[in-house]
PDB file of N, CA and C in Angstrom:
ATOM      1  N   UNK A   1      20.713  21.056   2.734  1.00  0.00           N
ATOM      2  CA  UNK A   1      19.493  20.573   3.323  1.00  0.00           C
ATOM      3  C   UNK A   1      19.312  19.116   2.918  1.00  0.00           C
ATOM      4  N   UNK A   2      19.388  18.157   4.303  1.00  0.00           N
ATOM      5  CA  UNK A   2      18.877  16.858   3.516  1.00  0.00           C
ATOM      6  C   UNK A   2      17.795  16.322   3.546  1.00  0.00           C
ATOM      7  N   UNK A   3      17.200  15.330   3.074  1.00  0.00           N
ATOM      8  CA  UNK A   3      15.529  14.491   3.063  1.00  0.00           C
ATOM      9  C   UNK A   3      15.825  13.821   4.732  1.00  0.00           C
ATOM     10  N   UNK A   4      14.283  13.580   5.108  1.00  0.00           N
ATOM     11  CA  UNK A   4      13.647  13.139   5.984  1.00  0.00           C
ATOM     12  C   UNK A   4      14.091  11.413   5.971  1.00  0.00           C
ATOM     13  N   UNK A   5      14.061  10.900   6.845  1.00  0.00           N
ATOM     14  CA  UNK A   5      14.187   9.837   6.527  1.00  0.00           C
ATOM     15  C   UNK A   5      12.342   9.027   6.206  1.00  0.00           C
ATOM     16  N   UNK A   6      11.326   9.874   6.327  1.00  0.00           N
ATOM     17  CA  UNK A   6      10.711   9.668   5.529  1.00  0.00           C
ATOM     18  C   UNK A   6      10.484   9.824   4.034  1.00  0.00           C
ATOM     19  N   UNK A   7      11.063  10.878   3.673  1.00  0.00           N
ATOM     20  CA  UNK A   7      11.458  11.249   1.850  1.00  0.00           C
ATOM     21  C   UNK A   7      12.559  10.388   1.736  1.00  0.00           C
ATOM     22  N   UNK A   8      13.450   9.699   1.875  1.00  0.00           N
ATOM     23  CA  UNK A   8      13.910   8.859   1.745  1.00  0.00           C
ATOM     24  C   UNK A   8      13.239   7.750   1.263  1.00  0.00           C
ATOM     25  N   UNK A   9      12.249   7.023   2.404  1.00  0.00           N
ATOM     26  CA  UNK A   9      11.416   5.957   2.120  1.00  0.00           C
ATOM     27  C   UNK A   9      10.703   6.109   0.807  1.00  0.00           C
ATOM     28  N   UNK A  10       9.835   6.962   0.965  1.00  0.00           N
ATOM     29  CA  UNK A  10       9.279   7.470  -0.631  1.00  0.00           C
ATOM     30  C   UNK A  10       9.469   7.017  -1.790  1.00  0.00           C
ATOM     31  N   UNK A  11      11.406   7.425  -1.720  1.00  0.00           N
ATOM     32  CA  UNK A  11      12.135   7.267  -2.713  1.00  0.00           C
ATOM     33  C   UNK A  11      12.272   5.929  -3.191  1.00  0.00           C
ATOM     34  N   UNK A  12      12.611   5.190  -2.354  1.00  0.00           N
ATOM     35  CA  UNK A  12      12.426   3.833  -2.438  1.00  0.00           C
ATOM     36  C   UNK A  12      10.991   2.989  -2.724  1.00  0.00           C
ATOM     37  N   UNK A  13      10.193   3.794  -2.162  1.00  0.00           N
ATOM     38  CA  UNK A  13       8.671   2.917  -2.701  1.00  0.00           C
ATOM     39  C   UNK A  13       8.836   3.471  -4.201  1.00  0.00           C
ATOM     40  N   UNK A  14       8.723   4.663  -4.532  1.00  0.00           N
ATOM     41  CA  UNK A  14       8.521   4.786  -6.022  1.00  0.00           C
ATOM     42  C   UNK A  14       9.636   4.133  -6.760  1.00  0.00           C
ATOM     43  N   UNK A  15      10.818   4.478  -6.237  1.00  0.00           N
ATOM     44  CA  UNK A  15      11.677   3.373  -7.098  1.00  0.00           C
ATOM     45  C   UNK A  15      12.023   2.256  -7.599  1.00  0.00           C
ATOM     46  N   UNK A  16      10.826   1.676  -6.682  1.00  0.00           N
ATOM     47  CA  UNK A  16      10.712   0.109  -6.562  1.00  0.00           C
ATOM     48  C   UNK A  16       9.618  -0.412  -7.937  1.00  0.00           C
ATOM     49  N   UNK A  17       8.834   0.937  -7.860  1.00  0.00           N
ATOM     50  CA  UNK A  17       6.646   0.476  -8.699  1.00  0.00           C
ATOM     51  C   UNK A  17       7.202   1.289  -9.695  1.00  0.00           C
ATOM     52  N   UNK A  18       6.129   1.153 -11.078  1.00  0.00           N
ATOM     53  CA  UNK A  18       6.316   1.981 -11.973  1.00  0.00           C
ATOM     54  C   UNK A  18       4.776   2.544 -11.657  1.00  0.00           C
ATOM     55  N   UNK A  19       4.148   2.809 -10.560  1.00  0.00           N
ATOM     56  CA  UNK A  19       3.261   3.577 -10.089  1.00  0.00           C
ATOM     57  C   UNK A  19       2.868   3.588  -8.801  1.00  0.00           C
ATOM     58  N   UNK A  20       2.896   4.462  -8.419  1.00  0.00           N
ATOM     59  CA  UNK A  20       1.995   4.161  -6.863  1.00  0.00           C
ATOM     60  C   UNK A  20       1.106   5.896  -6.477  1.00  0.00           C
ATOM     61  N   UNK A  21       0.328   5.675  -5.629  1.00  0.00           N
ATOM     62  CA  UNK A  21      -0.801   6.627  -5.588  1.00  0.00           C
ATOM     63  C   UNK A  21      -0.571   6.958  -4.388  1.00  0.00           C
ATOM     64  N   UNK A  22      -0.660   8.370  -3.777  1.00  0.00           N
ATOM     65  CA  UNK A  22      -0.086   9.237  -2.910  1.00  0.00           C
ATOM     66  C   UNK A  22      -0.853   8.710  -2.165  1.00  0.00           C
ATOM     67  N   UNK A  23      -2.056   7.818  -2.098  1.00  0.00           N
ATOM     68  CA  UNK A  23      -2.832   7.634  -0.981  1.00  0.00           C
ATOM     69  C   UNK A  23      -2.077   6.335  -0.071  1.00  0.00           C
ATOM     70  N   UNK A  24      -1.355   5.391  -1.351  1.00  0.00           N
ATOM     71  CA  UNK A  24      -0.770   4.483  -1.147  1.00  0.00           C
ATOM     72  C   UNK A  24       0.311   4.507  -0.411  1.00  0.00           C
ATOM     73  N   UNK A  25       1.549   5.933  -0.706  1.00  0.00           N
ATOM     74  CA  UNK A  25       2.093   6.651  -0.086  1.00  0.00           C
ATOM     75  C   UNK A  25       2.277   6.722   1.277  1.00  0.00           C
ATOM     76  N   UNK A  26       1.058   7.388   1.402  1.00  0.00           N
ATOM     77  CA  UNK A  26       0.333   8.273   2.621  1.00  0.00           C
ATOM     78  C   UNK A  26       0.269   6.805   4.002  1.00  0.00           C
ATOM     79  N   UNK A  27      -0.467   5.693   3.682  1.00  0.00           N
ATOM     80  CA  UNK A  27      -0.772   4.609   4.374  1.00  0.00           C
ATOM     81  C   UNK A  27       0.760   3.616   4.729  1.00  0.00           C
ATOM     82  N   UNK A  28       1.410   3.727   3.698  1.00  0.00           N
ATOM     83  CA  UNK A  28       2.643   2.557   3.855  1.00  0.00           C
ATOM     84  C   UNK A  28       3.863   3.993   4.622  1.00  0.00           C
ATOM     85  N   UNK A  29       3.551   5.305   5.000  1.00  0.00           N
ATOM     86  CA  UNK A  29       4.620   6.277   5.620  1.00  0.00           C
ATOM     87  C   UNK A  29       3.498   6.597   7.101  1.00  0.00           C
ATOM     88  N   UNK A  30       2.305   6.107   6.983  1.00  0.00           N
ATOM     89  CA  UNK A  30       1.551   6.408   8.354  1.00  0.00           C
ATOM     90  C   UNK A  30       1.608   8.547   8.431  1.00  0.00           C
ATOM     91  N   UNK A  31       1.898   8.877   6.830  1.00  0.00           N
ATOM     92  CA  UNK A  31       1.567  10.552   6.439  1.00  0.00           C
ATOM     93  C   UNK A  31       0.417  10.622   5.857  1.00  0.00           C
ATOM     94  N   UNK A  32       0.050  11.963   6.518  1.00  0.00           N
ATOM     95  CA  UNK A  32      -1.137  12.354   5.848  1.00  0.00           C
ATOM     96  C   UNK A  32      -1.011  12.680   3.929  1.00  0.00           C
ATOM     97  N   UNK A  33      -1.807  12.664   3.245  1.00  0.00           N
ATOM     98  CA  UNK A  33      -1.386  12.700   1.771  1.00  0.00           C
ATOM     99  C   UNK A  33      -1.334  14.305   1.809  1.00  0.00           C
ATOM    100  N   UNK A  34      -1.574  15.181   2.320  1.00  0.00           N
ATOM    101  CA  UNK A  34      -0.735  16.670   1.955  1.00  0.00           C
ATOM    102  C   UNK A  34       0.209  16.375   2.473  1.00  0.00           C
ATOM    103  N   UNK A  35       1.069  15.655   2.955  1.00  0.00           N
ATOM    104  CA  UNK A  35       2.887  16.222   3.590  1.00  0.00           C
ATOM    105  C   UNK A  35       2.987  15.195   2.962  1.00  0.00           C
ATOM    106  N   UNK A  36       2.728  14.131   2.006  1.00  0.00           N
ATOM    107  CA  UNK A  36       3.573  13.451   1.090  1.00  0.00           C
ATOM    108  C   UNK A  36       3.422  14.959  -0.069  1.00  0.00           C
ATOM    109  N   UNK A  37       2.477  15.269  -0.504  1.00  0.00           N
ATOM    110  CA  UNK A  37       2.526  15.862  -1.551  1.00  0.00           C
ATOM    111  C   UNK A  37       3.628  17.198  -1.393  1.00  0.00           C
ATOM    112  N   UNK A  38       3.866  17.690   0.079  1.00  0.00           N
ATOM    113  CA  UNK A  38       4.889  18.674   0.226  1.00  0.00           C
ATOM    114  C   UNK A  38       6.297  17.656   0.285  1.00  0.00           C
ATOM    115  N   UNK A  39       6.215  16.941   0.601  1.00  0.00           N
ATOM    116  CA  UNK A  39       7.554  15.533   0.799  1.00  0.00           C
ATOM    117  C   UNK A  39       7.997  16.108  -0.756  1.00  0.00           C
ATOM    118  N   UNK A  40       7.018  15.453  -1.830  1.00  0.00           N
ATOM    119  CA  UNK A  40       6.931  15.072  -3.200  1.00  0.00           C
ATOM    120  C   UNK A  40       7.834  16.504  -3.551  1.00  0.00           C
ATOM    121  N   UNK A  41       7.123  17.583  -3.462  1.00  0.00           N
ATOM    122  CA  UNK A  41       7.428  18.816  -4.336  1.00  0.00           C
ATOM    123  C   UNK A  41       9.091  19.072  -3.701  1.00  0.00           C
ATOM    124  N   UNK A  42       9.515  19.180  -2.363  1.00  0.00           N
ATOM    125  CA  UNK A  42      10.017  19.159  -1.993  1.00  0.00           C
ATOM    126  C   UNK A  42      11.630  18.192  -2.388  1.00  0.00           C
ATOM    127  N   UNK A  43      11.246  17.036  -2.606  1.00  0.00           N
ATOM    128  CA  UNK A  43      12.007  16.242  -3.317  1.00  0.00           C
ATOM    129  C   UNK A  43      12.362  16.562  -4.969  1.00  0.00           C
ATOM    130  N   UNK A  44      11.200  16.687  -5.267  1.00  0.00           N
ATOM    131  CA  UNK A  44      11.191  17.204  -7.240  1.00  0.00           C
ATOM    132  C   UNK A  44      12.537  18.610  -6.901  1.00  0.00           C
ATOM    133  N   UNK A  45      12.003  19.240  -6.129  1.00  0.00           N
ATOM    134  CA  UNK A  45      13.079  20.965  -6.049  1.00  0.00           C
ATOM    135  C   UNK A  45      14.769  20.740  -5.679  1.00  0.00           C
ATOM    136  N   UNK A  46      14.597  19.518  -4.943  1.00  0.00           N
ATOM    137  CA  UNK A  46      15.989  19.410  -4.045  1.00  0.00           C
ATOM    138  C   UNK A  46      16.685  18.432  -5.707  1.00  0.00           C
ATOM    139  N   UNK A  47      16.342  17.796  -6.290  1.00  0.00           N
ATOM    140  CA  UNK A  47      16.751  16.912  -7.377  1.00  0.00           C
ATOM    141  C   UNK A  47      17.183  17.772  -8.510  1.00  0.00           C
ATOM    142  N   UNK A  48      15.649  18.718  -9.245  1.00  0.00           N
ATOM    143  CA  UNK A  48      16.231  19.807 -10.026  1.00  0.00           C
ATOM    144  C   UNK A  48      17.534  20.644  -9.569  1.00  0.00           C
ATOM    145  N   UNK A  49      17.773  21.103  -8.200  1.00  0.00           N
ATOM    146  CA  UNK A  49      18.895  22.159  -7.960  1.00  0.00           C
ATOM    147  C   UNK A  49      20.002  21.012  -8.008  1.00  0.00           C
ATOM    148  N   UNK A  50      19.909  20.053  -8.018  1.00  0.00           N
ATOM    149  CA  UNK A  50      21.130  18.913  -7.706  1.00  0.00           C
ATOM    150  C   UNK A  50      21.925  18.677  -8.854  1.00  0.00           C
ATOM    151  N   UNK A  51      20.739  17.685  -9.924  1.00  0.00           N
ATOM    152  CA  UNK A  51      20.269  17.092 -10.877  1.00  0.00           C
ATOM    153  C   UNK A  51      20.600  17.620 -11.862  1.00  0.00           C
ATOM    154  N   UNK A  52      19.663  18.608 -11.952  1.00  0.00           N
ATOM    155  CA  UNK A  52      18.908  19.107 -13.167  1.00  0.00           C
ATOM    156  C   UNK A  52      17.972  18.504 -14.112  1.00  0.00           C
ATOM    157  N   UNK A  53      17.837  17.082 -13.042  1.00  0.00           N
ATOM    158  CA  UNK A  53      16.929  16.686 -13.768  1.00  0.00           C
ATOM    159  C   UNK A  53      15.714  16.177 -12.701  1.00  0.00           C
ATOM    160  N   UNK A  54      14.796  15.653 -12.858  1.00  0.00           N
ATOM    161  CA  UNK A  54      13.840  15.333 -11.886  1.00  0.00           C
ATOM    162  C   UNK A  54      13.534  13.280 -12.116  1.00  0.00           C
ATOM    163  N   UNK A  55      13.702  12.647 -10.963  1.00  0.00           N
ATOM    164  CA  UNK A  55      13.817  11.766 -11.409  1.00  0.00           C
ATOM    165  C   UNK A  55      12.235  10.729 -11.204  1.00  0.00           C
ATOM    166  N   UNK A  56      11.724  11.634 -11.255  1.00  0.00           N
ATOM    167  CA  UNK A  56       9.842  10.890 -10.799  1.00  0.00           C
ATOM    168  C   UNK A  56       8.585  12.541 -11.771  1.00  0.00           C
ATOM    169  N   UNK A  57       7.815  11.991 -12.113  1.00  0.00           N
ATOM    170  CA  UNK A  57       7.027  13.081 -12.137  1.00  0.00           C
ATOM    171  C   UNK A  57       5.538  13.138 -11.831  1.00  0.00           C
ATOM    172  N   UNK A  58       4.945  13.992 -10.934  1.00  0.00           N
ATOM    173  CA  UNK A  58       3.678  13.775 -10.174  1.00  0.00           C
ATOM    174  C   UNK A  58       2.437  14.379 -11.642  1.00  0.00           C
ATOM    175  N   UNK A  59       1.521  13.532 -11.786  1.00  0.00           N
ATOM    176  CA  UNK A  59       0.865  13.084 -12.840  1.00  0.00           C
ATOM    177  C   UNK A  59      -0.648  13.333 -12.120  1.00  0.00           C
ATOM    178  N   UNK A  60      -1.691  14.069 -12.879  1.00  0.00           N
ATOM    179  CA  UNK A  60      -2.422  14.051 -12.118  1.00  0.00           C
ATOM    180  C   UNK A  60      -3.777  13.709 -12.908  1.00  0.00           C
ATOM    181  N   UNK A  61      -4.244  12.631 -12.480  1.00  0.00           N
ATOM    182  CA  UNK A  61      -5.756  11.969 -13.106  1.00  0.00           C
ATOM    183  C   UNK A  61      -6.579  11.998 -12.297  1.00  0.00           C
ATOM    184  N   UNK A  62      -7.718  10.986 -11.833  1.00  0.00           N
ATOM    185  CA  UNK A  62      -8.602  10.933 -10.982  1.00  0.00           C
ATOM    186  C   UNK A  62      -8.115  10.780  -9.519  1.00  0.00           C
ATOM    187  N   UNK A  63      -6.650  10.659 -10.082  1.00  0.00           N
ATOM    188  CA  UNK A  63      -6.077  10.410  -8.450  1.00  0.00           C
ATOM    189  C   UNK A  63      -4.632  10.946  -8.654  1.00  0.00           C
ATOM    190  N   UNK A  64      -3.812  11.270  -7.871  1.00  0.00           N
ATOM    191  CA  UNK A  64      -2.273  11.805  -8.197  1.00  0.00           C
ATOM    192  C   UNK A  64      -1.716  10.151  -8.366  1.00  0.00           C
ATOM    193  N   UNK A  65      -0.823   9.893  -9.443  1.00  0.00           N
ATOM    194  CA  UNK A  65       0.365   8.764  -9.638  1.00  0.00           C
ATOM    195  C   UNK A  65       1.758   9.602  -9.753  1.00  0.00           C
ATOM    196  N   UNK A  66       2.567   8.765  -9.263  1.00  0.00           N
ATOM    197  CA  UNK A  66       4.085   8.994  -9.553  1.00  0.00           C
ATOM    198  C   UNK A  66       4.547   7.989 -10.427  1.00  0.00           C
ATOM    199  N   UNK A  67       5.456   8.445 -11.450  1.00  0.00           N
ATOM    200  CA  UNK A  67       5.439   7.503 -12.532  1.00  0.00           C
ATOM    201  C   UNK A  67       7.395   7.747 -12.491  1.00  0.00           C
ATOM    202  N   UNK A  68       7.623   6.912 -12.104  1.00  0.00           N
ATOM    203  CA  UNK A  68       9.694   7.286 -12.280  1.00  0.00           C
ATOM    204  C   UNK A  68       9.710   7.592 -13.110  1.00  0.00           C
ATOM    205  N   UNK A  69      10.915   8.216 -13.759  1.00  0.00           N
ATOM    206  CA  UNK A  69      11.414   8.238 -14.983  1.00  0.00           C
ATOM    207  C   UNK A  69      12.585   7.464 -15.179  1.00  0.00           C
ATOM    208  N   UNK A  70      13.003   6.538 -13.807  1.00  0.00           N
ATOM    209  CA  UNK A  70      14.405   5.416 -13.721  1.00  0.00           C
ATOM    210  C   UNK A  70      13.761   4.235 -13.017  1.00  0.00           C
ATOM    211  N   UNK A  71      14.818   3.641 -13.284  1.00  0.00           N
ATOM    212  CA  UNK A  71      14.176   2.083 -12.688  1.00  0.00           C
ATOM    213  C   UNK A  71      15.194   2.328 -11.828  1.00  0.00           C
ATOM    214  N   UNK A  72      15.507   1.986 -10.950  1.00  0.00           N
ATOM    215  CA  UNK A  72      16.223   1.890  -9.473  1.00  0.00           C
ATOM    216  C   UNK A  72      16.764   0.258  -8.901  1.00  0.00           C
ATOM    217  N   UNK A  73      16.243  -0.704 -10.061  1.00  0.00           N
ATOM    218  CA  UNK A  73      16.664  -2.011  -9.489  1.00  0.00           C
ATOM    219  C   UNK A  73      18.081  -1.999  -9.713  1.00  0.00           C
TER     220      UNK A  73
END
């Protein structure tokens, strides 16, 4: 199963910030912020079965952040 070429993009916005906010997400993919957040989980599951490791983790405060756990430059 592969990513969207919107989960793709994603990948690249978070890989780029050492934060960005699903709303932020949501506006720069023209997605509503529930199908980033299914994008998100979706991506976290496909990485763990890959991986084994997860390379972002969804953080949740007054607002959801994604915080990498790699720098991607």
């Amino acid at each position: 199963m592969g990513i969207s070429e919107r989960q793709n993009e994603i990948l690249k916005i978070i890989g780029k910030n050492t934060y960005v906010s699903v709303n932020e997400l949501s506006e720069r993919t023209f997605t509503s912020p529930s199908s980033i957040r299914r994008d998100l989980t979706k991506l976290q599951n496909m990485y763990k079965e890959v991986e084994g490791e997860i390379p972002f983790e969804i953080e949740v405060r007054s607002n959801i952040l994604l915080l990498p756990t790699y720098n991607n430059t």
